[in-house]
Protein backbone atom coordinates (compact mmCIF):
# COMPACT_ATOMS: atom_id res chain seq x y z
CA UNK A 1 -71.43 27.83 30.26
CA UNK A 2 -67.55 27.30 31.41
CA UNK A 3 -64.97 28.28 28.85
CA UNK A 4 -61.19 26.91 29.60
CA UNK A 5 -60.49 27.48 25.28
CA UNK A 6 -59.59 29.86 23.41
CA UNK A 7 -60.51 32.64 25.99
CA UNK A 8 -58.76 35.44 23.73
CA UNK A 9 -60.61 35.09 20.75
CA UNK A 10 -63.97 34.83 23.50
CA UNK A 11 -63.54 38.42 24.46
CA UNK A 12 -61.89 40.17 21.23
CA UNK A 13 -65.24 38.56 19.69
CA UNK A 14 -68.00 38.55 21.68
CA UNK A 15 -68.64 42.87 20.75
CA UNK A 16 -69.53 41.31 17.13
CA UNK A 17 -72.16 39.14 18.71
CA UNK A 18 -73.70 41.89 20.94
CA UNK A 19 -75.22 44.32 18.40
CA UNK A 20 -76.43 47.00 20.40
CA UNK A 21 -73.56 46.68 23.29
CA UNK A 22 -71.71 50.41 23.26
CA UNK A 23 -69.18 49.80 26.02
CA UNK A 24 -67.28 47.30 27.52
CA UNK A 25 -65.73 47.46 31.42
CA UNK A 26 -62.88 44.91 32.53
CA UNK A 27 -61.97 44.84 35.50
CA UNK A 28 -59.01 42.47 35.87
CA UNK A 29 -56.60 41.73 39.21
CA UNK A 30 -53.63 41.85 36.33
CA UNK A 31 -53.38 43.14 33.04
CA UNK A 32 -51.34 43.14 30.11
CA UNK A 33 -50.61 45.50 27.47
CA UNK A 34 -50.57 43.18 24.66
CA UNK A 35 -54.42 42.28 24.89
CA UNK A 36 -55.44 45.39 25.46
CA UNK A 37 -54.41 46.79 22.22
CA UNK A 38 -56.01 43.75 20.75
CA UNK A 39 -59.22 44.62 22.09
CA UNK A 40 -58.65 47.86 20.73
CA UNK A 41 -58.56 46.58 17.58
CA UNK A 42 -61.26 44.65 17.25
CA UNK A 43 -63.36 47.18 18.99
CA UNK A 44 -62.43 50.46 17.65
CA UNK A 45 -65.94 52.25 17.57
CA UNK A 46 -66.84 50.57 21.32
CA UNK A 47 -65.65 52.79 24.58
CA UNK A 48 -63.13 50.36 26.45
CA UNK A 49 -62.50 50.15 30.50
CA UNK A 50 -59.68 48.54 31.53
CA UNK A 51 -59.00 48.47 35.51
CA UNK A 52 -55.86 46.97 36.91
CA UNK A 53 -57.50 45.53 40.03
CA UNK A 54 -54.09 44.62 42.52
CA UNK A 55 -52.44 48.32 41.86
CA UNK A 56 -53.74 49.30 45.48
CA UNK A 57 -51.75 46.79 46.96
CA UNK A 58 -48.68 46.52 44.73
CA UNK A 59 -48.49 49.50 42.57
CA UNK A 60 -47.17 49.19 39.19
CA UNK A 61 -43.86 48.27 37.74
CA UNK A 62 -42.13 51.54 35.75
CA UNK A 63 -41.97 49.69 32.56
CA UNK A 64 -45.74 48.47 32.25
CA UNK A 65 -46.80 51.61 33.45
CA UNK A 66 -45.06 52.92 30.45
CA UNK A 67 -46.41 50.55 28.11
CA UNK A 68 -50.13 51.27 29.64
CA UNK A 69 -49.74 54.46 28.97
CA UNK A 70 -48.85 54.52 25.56
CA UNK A 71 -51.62 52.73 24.69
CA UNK A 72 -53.97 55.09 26.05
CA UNK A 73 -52.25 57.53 23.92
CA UNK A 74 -52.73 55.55 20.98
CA UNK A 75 -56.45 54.13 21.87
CA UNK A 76 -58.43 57.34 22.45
CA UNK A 77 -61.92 54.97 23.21
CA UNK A 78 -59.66 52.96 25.86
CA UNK A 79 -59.75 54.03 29.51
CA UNK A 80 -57.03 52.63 31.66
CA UNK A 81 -57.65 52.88 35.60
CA UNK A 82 -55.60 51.70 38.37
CA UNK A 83 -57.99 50.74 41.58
CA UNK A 84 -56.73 52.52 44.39
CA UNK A 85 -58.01 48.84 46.89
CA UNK A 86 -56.79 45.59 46.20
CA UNK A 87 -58.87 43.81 43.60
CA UNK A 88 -57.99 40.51 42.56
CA UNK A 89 -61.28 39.63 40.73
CA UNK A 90 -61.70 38.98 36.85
CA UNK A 91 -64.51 40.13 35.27
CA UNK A 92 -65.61 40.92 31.98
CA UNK A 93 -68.86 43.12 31.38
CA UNK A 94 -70.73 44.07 27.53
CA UNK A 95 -72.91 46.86 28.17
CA UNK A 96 -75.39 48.91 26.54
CA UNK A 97 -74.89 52.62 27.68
CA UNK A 98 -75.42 51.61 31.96
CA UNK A 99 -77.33 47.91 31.13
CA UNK A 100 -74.98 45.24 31.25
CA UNK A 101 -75.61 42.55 28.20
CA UNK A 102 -73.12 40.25 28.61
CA UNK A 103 -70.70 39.46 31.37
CA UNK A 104 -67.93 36.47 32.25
CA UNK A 105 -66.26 36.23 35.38
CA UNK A 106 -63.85 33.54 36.13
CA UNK A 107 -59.83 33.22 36.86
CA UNK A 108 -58.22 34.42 33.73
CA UNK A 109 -56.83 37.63 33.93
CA UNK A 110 -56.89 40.14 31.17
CA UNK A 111 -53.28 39.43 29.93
CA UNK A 112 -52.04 36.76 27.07
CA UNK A 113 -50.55 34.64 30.18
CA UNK A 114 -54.51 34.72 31.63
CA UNK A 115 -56.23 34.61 27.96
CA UNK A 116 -54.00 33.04 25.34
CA UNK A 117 -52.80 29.28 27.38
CA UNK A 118 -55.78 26.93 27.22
CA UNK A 119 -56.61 24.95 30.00
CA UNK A 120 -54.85 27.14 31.94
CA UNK A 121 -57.76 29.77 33.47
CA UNK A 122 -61.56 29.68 32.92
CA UNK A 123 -63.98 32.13 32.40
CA UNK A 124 -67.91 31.31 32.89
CA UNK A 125 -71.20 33.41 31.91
CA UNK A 126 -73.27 35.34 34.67
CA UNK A 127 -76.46 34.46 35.63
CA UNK A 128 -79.03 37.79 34.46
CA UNK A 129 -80.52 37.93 37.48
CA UNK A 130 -76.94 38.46 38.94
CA UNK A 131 -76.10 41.51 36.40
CA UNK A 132 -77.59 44.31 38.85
CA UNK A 133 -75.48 43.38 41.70
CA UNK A 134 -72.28 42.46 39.15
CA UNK A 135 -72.90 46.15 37.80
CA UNK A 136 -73.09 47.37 41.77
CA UNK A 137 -69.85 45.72 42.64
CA UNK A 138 -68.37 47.23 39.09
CA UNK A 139 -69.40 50.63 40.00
CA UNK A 140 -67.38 50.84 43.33
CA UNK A 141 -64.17 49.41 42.09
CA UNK A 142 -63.98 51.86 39.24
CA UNK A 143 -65.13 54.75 41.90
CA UNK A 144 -61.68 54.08 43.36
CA UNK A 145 -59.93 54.24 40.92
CA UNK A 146 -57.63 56.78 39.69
CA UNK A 147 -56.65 57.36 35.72
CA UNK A 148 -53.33 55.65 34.48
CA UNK A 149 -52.57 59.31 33.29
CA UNK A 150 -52.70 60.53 37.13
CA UNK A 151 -49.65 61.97 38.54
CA UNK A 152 -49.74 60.43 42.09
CA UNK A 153 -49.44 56.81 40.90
CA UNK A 154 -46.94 54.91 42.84
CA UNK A 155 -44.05 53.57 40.55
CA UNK A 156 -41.70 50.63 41.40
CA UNK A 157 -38.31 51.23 39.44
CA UNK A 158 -37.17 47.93 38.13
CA UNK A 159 -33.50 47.22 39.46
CA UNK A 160 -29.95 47.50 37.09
CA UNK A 161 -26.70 45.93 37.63
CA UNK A 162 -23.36 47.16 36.43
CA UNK A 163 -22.70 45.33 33.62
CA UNK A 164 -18.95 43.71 34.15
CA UNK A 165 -19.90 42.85 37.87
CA UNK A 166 -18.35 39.63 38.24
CA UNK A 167 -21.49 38.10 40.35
CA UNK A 168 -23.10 35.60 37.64
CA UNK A 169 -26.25 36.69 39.75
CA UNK A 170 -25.97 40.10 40.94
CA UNK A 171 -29.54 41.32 41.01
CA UNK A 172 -30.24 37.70 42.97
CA UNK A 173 -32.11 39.39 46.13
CA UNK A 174 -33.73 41.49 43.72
CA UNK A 175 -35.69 38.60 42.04
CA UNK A 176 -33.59 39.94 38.45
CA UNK A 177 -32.78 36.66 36.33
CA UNK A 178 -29.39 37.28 34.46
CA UNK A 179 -29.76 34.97 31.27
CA UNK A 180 -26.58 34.56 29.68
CA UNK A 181 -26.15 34.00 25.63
CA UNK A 182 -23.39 32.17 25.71
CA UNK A 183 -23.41 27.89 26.07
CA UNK A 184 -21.21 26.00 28.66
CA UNK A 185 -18.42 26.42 26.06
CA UNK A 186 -18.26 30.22 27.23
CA UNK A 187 -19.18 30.50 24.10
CA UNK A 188 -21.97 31.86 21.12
CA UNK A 189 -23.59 28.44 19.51
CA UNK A 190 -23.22 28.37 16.20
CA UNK A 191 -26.62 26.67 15.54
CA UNK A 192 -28.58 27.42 18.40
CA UNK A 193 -29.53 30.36 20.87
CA UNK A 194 -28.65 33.52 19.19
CA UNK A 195 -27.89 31.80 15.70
CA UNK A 196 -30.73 29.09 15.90
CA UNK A 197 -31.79 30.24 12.18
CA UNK A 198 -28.22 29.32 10.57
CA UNK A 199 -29.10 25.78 11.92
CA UNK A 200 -30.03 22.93 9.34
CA UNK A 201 -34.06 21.90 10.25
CA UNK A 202 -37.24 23.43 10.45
CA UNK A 203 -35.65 27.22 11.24
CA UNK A 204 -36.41 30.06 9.40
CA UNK A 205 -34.11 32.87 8.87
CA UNK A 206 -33.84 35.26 12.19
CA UNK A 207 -35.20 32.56 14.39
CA UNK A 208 -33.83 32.97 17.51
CA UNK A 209 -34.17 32.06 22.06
CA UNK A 210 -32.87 33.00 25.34
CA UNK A 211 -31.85 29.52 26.73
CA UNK A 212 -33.37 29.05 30.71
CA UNK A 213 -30.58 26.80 32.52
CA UNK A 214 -31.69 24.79 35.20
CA UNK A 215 -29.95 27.33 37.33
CA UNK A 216 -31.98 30.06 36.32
CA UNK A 217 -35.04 27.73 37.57
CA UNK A 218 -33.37 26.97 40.93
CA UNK A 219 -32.51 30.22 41.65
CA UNK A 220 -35.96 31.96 40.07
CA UNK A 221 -38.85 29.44 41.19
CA UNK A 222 -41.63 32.29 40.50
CA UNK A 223 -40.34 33.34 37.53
CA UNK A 224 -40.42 30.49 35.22
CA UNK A 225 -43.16 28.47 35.89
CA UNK A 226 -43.26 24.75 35.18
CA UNK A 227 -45.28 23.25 31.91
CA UNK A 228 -48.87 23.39 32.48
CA UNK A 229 -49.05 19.49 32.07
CA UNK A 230 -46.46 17.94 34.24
CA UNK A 231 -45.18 14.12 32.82
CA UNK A 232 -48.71 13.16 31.62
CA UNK A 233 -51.05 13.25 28.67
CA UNK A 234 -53.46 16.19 28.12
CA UNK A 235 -55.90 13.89 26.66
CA UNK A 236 -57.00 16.93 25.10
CA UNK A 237 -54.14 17.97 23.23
CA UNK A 238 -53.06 17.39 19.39
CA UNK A 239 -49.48 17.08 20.45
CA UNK A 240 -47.18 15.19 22.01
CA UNK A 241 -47.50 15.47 26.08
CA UNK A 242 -45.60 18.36 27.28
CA UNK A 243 -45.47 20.09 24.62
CA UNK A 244 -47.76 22.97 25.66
CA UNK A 245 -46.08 26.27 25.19
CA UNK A 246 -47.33 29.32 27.60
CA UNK A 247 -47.28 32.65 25.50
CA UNK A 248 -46.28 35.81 27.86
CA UNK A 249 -45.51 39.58 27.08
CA UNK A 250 -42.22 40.98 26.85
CA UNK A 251 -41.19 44.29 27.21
CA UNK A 252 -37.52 45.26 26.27
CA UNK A 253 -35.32 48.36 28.17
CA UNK A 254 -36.32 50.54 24.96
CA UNK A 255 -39.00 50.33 24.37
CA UNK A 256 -39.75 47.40 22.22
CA UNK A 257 -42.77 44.79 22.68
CA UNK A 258 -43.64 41.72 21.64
CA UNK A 259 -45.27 38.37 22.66
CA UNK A 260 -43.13 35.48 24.36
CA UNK A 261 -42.90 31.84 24.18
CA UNK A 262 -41.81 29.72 27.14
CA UNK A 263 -41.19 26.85 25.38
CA UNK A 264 -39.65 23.36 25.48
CA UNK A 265 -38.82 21.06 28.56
CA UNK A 266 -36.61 20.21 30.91
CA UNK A 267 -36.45 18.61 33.94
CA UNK A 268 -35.73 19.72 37.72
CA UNK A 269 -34.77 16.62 39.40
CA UNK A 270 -35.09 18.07 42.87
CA UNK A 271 -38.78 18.71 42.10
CA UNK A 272 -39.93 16.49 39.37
CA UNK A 273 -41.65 19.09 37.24
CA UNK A 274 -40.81 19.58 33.58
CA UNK A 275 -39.79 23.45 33.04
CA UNK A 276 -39.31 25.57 30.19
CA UNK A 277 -36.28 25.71 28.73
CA UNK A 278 -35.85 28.40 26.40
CA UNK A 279 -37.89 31.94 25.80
CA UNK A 280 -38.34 32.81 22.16
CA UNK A 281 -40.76 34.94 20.48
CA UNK A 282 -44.73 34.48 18.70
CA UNK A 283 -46.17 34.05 16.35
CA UNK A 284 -42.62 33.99 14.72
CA UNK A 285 -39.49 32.73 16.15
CA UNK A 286 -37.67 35.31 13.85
CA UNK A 287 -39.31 38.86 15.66
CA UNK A 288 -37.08 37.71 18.88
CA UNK A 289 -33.92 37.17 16.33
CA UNK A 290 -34.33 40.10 14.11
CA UNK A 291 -34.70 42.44 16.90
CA UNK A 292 -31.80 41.11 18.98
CA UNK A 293 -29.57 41.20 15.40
CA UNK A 294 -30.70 44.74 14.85
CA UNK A 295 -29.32 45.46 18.10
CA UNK A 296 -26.25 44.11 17.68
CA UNK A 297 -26.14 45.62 14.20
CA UNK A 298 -25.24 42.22 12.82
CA UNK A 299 -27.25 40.77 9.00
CA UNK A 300 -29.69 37.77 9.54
CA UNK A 301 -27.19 35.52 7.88
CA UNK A 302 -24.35 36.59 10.63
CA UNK A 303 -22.88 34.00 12.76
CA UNK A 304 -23.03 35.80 15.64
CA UNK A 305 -19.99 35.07 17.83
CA UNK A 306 -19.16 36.43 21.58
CA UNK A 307 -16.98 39.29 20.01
CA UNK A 308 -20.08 40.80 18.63
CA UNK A 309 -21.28 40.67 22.36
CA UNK A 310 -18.45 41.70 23.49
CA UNK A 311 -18.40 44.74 21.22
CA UNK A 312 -22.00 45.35 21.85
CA UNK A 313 -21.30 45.85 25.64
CA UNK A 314 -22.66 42.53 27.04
CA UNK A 315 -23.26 39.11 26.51
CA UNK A 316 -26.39 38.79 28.71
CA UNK A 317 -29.32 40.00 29.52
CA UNK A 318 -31.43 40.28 32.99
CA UNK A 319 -34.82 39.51 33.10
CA UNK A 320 -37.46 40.18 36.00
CA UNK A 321 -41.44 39.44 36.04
CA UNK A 322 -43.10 42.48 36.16
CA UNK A 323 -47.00 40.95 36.36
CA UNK A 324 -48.68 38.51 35.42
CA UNK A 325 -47.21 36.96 32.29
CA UNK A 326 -45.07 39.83 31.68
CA UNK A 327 -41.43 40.51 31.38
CA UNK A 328 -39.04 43.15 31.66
CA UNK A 329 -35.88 42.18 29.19
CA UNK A 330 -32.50 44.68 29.79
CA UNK A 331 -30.36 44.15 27.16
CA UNK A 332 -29.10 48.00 27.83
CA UNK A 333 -25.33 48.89 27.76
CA UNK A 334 -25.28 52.30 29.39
């Protein structure tokens, strides 16, 4: 069968449908932190293998690597393995002790950008007879690869600009996105962006986004991608047409993680294609604003106005795309 729904709840499931499965191996081009601890969850008595497949080609960004590793802290029945060769396939193996039960294989990475956007990626079941050379092919990548825990593995630092450089774009060559919080006005909205909660509508309190200007686009094609249906109905969608949200990871400068929202539309008239044009947080709107409030050291029923910025340090913050899906967010002021 081909699955292009609800891929997510697919593989946090399927260990509840395979009674006498013991491990499971995933062996994924990109990964995210995010769905592995869900798997972790839902799998707690079940000895997890997670392989980032493209590390032997690209390494691994300081900040993920980070996050990876905290989770195998947390997780003791996850193994996380970097393949030392370029591996950009997705697969997805149930096993019982060496037999594999189960196995998918398909485009979606294991990330909530490759799992949690319907439509977006697919994942289809193996053929049995194709399980002895799946498990062959399985066997090699993870005999070349090296524990996230290992002490050679090749970091790449993620670029910081001074903070009062003048350049509305300083980290530009460096593929860094500096999102500002303030409107055309130079200005904090009152009822929007930072303070989209104090607005009158279907807000709750805390709720919150990073507005994405049409600049930011231009300037970052890769990093924002365009709305998965572009100016025409998804016959299979509830909504109205472009009104598909893709969920991504985000990983803040200390620390802090949570799950994205690219969300609304815009338009780039040079292109055509409808873009996002704000990020804001999931499930809740409110874990982006109550974080970024805490920061600031502002109550959720603050206006905040650009002289809390300014006394916080900055009134921006840089964002770059550290994988698949996932984002590094600097809103540091040292």
């Amino acid at each position: 069968m081909l699955y292009y729904q609800e891929l997510g709840r697919k593989i946090f499931e399927m260990q509840d449908n395979l009674a006498s499965s013991n491990n499971i191996i995933i062996v994924s081009g990109y990964i995210g932190y995010q769905t592995i601890k869900m798997l972790g969850d839902a799998c707690p008595n079940t000895h997890i293998t997670i392989v980032y497949g493209m590390y032997g080609s690209e390494c691994i960004s300081q900040p993920l690597h980070q996050a990876l590793n905290e989770i195998q802290a947390e997780y003791k029945n996850i193994e996380i393995l970097y393949s030392t060769i370029p591996v950009h396939s997705k697969i997805y193996t149930w096993k019982c002790d060496d037999n594999i039960e189960k196995a998918l294989i398909g485009s979606a990475n294991f990330s909530i950008s490759g799992l949690m956007n319907d439509y977006k990626e697919v994942l289809a079941d193996v053929e049995n007879n194709t399980f002895p050379d799946l498990k062959s092919y399985c066997d090699y990548i993870c005999s070349k690869s090296i524990s996230c825990k290992d002490s050679s593995i090749k970091i790449k630092k993620v670029s910081k600009a001074k903070r009062n450089i003048k350049n509305i774009q300083p980290l530009l060559s460096k593929n860094i996105c500096r999102a500002t919080l303030l409107n055309s006005q130079n200005l904090v909205s009152k009822k929007s962006g930072l303070n989209w909660g104090l607005s009158i509508g279907h807000v709750s309190e805390g709720d919150a986004y990073i507005r994405i200007t049409m600049d930011n686009i231009k300037n970052f094609p890769n990093m924002f991608p365009p709305k998965k249906y572009l100016g025409i109905d998804n016959p299979l969608s509830t909504g109205r047409k472009n009104r598909e949200n893709d969920e991504v990871e985000l990983i803040w400068d200390d620390g802090e993680k949570m799950i994205g929202l690219l969300e609304g539309q815009q338009i780039n008239k040079t292109n055509g294609l409808i873009y996002p044009k704000q990020l804001s947080s999931s499930s809740k709107k409110s874990i982006l604003g109550k974080y970024l409030r805490k920061r600031l050291g502002v109550s959720l029923n603050h206006t905040i106005t650009k002289a809390d910025l300014k006394r916080y340090g900055r009134t921006n913050i840089d964002i770059s795309l550290i994988g698949e899906g996932i984002y590094y967010m600097d809103f540091s002021v040292k």
